[in-house]
N, C-alpha and C. Protein backbone atom coordinates (compact mmCIF):
# COMPACT_ATOMS: atom_id res chain seq x y z
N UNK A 1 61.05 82.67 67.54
CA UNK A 1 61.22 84.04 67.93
C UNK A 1 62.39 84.07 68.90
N UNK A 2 63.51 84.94 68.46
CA UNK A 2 64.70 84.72 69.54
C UNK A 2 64.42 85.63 70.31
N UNK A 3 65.30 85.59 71.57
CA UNK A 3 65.14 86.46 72.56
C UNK A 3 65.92 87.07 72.37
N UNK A 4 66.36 89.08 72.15
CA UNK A 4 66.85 89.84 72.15
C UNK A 4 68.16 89.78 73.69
N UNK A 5 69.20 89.30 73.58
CA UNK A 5 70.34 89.54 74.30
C UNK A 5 70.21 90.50 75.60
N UNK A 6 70.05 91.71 74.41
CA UNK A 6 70.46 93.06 75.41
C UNK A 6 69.30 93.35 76.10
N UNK A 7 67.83 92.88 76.10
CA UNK A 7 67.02 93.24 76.57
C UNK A 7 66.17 92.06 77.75
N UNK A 8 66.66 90.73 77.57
CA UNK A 8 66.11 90.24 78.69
C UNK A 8 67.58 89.67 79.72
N UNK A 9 67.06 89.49 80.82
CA UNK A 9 68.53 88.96 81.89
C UNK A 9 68.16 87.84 82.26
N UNK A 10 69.51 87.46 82.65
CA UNK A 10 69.43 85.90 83.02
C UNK A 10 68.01 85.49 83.99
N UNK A 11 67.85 86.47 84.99
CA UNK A 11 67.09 86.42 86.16
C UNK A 11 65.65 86.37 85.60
N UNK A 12 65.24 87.18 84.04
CA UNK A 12 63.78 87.35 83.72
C UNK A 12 63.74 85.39 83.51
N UNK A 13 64.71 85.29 82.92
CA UNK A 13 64.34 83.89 82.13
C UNK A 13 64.60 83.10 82.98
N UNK A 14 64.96 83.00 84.06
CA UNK A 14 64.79 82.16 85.37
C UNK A 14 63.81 82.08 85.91
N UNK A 15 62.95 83.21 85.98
CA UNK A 15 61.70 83.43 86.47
C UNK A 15 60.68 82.41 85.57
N UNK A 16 60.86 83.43 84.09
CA UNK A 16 59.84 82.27 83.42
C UNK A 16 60.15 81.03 83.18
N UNK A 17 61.64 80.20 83.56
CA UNK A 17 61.45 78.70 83.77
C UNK A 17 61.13 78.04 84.91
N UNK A 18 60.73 78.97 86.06
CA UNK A 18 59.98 78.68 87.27
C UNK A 18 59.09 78.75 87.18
N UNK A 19 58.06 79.68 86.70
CA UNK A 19 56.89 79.55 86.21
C UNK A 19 56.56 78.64 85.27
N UNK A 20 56.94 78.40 84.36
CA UNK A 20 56.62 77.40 83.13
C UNK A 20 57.14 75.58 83.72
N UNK A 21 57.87 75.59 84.97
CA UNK A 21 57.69 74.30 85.70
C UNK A 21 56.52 73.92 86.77
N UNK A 22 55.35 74.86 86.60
CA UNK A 22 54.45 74.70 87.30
C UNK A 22 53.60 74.33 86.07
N UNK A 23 53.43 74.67 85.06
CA UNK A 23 52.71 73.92 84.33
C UNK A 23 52.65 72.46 83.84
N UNK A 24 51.26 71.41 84.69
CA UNK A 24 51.23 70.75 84.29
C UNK A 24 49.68 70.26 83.21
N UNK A 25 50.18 69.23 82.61
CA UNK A 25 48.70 69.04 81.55
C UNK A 25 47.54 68.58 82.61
N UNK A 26 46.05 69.06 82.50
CA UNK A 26 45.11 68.56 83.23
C UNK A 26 43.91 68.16 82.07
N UNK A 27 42.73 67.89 82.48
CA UNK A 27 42.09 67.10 82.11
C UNK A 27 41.21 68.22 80.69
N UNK A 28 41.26 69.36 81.50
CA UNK A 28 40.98 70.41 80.15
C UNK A 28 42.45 70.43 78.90
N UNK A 29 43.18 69.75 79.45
CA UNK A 29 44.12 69.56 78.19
C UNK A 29 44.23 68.65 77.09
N UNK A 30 43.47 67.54 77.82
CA UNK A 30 43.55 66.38 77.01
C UNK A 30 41.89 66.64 76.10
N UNK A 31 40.55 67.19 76.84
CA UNK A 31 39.55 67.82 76.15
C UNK A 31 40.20 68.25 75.35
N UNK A 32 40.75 69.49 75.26
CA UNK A 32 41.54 70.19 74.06
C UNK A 32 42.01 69.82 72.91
N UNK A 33 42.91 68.80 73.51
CA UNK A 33 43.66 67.86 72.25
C UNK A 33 42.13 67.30 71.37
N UNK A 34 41.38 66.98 72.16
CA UNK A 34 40.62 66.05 71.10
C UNK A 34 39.36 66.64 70.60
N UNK A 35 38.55 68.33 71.01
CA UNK A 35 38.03 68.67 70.10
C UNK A 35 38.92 69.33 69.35
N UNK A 36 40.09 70.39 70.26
CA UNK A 36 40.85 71.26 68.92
C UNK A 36 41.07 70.97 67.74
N UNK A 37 40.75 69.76 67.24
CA UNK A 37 41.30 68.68 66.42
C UNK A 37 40.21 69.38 65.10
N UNK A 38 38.41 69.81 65.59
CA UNK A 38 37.55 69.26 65.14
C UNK A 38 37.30 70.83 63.92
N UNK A 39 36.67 70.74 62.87
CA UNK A 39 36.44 71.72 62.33
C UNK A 39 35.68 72.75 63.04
N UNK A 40 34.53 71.90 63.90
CA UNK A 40 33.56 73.12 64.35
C UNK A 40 34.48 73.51 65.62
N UNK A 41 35.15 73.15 66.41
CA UNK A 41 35.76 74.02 67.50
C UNK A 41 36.58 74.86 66.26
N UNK A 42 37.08 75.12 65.34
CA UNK A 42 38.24 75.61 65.33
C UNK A 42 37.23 76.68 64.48
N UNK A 43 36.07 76.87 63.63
CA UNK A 43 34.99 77.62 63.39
C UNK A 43 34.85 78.83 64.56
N UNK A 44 34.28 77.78 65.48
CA UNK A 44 34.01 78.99 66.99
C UNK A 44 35.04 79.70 67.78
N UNK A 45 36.15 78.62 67.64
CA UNK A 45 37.21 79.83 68.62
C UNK A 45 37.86 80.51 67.86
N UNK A 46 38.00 80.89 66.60
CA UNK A 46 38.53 81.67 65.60
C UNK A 46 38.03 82.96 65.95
N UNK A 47 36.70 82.92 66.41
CA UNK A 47 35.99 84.20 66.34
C UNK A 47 36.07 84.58 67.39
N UNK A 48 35.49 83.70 68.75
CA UNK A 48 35.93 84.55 70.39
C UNK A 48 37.24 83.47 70.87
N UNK A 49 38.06 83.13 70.53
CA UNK A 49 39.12 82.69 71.68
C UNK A 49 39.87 83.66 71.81
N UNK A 50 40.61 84.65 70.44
CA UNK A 50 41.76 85.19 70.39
C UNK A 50 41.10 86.51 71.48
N UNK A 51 40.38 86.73 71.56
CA UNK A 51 39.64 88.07 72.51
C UNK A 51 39.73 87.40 73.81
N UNK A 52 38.95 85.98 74.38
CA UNK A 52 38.59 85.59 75.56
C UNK A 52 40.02 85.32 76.00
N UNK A 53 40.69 84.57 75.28
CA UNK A 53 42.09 84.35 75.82
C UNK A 53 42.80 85.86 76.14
N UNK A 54 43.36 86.84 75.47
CA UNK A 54 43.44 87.80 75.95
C UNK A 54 43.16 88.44 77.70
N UNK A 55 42.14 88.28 77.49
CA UNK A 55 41.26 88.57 78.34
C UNK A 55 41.74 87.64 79.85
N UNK A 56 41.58 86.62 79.66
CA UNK A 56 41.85 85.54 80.70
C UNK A 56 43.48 85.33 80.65
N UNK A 57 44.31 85.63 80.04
CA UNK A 57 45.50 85.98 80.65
C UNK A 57 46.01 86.56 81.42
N UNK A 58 45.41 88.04 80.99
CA UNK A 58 46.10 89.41 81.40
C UNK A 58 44.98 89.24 83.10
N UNK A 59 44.15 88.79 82.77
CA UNK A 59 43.76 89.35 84.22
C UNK A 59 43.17 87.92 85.37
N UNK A 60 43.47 86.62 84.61
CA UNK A 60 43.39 86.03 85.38
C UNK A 60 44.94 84.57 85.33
N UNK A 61 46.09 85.08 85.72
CA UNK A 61 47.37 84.15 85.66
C UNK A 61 47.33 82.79 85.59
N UNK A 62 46.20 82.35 85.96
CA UNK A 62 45.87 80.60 86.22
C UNK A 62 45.81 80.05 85.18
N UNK A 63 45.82 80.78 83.71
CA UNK A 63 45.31 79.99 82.49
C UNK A 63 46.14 78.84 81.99
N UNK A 64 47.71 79.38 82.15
CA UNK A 64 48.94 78.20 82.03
C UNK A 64 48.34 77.05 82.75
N UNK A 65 47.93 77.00 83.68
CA UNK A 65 48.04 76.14 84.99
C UNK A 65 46.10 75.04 84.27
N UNK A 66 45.67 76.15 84.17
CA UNK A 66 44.25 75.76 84.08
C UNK A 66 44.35 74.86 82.96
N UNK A 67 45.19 75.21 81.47
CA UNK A 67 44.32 74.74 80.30
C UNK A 67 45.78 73.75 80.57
N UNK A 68 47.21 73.80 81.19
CA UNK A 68 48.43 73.12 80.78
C UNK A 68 49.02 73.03 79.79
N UNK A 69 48.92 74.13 79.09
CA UNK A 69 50.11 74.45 77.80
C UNK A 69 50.56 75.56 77.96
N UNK A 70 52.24 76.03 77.64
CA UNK A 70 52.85 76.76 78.23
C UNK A 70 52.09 77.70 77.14
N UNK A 71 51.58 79.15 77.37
CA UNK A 71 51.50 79.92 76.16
C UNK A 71 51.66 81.56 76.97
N UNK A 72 51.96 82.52 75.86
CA UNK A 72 52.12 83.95 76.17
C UNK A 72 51.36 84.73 75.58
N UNK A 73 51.78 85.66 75.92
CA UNK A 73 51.31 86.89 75.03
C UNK A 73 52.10 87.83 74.23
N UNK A 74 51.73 88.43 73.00
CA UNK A 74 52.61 88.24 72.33
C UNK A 74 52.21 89.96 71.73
N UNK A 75 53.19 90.88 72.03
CA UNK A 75 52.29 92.27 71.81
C UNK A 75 53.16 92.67 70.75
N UNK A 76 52.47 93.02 69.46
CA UNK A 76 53.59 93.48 68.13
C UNK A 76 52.71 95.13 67.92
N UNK A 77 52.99 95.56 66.94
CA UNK A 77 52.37 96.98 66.13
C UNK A 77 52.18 96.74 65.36
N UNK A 78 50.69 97.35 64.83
CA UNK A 78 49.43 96.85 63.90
C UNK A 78 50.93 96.93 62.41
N UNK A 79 50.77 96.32 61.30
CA UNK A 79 51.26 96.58 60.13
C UNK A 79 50.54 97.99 59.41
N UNK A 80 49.22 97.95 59.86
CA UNK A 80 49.11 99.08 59.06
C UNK A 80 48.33 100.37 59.73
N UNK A 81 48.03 99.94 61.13
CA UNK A 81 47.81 101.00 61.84
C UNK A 81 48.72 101.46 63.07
N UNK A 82 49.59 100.91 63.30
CA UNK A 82 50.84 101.27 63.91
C UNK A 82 50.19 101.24 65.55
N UNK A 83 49.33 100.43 65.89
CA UNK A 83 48.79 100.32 67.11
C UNK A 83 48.85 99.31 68.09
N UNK A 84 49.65 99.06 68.95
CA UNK A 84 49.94 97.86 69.88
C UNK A 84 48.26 96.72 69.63
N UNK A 85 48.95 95.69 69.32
CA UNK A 85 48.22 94.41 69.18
C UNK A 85 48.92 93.29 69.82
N UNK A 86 47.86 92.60 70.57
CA UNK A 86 48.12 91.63 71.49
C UNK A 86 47.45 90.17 70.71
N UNK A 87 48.32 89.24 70.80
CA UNK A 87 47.87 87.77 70.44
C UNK A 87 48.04 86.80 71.71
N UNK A 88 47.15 86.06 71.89
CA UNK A 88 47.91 84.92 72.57
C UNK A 88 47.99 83.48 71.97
N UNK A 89 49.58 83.31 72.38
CA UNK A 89 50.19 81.97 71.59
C UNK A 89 50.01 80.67 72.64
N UNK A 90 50.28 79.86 71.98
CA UNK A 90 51.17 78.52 72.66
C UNK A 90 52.65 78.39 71.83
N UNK A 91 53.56 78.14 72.83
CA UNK A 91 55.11 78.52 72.42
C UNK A 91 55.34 77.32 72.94
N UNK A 92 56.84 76.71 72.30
CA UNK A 92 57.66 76.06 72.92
C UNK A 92 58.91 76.73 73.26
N UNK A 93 59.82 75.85 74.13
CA UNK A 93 61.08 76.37 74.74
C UNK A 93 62.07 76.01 73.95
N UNK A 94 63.29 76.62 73.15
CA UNK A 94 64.70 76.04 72.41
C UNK A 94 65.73 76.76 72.99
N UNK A 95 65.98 76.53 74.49
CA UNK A 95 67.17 76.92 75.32
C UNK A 95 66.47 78.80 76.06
N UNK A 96 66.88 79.41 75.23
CA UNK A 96 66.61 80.85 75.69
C UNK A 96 65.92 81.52 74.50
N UNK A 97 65.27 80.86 73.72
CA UNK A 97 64.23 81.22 72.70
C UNK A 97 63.01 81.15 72.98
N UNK A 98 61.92 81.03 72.30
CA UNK A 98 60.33 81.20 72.30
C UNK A 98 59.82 81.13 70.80
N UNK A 99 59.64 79.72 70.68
CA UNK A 99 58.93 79.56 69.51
C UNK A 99 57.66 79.13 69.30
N UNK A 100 57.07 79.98 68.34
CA UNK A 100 55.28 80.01 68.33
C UNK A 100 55.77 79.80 66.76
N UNK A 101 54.36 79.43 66.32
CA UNK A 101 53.95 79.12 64.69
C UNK A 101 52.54 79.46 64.63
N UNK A 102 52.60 80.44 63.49
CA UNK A 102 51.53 80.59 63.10
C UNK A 102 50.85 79.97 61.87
N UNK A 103 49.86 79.27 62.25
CA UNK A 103 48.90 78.10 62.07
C UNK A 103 47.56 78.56 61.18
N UNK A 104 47.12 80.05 62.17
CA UNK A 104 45.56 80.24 61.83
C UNK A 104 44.70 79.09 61.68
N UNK A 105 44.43 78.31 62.37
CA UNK A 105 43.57 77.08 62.53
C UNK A 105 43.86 76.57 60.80
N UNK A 106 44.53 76.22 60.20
CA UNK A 106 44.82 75.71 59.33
C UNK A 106 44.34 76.53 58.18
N UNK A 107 43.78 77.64 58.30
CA UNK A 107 43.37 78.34 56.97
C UNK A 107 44.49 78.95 56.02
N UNK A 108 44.07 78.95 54.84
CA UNK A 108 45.52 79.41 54.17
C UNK A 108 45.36 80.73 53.87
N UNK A 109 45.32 81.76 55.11
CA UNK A 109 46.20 83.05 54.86
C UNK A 109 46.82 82.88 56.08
N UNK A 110 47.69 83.70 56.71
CA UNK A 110 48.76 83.66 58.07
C UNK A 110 47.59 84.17 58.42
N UNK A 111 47.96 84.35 60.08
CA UNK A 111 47.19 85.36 60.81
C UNK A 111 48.13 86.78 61.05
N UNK A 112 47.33 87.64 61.16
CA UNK A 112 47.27 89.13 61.30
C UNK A 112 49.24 89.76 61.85
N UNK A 113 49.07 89.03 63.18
CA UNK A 113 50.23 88.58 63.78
C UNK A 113 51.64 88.75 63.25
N UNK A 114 51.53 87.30 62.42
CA UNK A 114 52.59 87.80 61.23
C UNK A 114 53.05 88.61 60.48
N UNK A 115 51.52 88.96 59.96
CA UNK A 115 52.22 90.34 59.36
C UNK A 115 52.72 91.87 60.08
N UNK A 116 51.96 91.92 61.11
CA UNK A 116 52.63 92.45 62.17
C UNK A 116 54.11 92.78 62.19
N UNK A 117 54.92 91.00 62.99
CA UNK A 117 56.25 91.11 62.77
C UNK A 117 56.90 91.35 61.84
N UNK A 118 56.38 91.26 60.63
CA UNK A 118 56.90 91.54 59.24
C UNK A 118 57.41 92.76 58.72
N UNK A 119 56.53 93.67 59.29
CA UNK A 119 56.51 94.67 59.08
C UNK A 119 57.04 96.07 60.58
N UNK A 120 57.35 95.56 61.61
CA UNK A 120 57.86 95.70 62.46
C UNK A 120 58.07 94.78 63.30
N UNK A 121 59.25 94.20 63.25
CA UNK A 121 60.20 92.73 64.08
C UNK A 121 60.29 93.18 65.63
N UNK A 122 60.42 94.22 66.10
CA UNK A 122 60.28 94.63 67.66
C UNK A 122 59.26 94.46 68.17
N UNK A 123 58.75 93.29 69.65
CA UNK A 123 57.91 92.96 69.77
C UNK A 123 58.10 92.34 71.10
N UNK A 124 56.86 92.18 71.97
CA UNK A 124 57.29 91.88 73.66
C UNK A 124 56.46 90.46 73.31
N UNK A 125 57.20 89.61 74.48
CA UNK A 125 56.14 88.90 74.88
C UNK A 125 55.58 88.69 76.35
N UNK A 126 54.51 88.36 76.67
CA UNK A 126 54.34 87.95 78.29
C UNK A 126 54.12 86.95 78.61
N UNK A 127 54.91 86.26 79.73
CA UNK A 127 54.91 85.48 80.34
C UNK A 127 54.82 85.49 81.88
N UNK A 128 53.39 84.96 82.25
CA UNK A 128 53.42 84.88 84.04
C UNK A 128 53.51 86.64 83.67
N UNK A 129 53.96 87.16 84.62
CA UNK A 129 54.31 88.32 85.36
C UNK A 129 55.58 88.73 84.23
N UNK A 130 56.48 88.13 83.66
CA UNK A 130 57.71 88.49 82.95
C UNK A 130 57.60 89.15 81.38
N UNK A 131 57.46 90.31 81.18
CA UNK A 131 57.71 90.90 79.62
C UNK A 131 59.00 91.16 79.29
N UNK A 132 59.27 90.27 77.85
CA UNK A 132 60.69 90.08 77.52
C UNK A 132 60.50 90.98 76.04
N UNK A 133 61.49 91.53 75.73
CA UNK A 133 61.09 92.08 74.25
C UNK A 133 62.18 91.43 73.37
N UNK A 134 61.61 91.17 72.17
CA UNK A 134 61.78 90.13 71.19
C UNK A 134 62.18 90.50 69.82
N UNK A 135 62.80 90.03 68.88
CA UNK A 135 63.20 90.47 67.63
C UNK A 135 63.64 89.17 67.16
């Protein structure tokens, strides 16, 4: 996902590489790595993570810090109800980009998300305190 030029400044993306140097991996990270792995975690958080995460982003900032993977939030318009929808990702960094993949725990349709951008490419993301809008 590139970052739109005209819409974020040098200073937003300074911010979020100050923030995103406070994230380090902790011991709920390495848990992670080794059930995320498992069919039945990826069963159960299919159904409440994408809500709880939400949730524990927007209103509690520690989650970077807590779980140690850099991730955002990622707000597009429904494809077919034209209604702000929020995901939360794990992204990596490629200079002044933001790249997420959508995975859907390995099931073979995309998730929702995608089609989202598909169908309208204008799209924010959040990071820490910083909303950058995206295309």
């Amino acid at each position: 996902m590139s970052e739109d030029g005209a819409t974020a400044s040098a200073e937003q993306l300074r911010r979020v590489a100050a923030y995103e140097s406070r994230i380090r991996p902790t011991l709920l990270t390495r848990i992670f790595r080794v059930i995320g792995r498992t069919r039945l975690f990826a069963a159960i958080y299919k159904r409440i993570g994408p809500k709880l995460d939400t949730f524990l982003m927007r209103h509690a900032r520690f989650t970077n810090r807590l779980l140690g993977l850099p991730s955002l939030l990622l707000v597009t318009t429904g494809a077919r109800s034209g209604q702000p929808r929020t995901s939360p990702l794990i992204y990596m960094r490629d200079s002044e980009s933001f790249v997420v993949v959508g995975t859907n725990f390995g099931q073979s349709h995309h998730p929702a998300w995608t089609a989202n951008l598909l169908a309208h490419p204008r799209a924010a993301i959040e990071i820490g305190a910083q909303r950058l809008l995206v295309q």
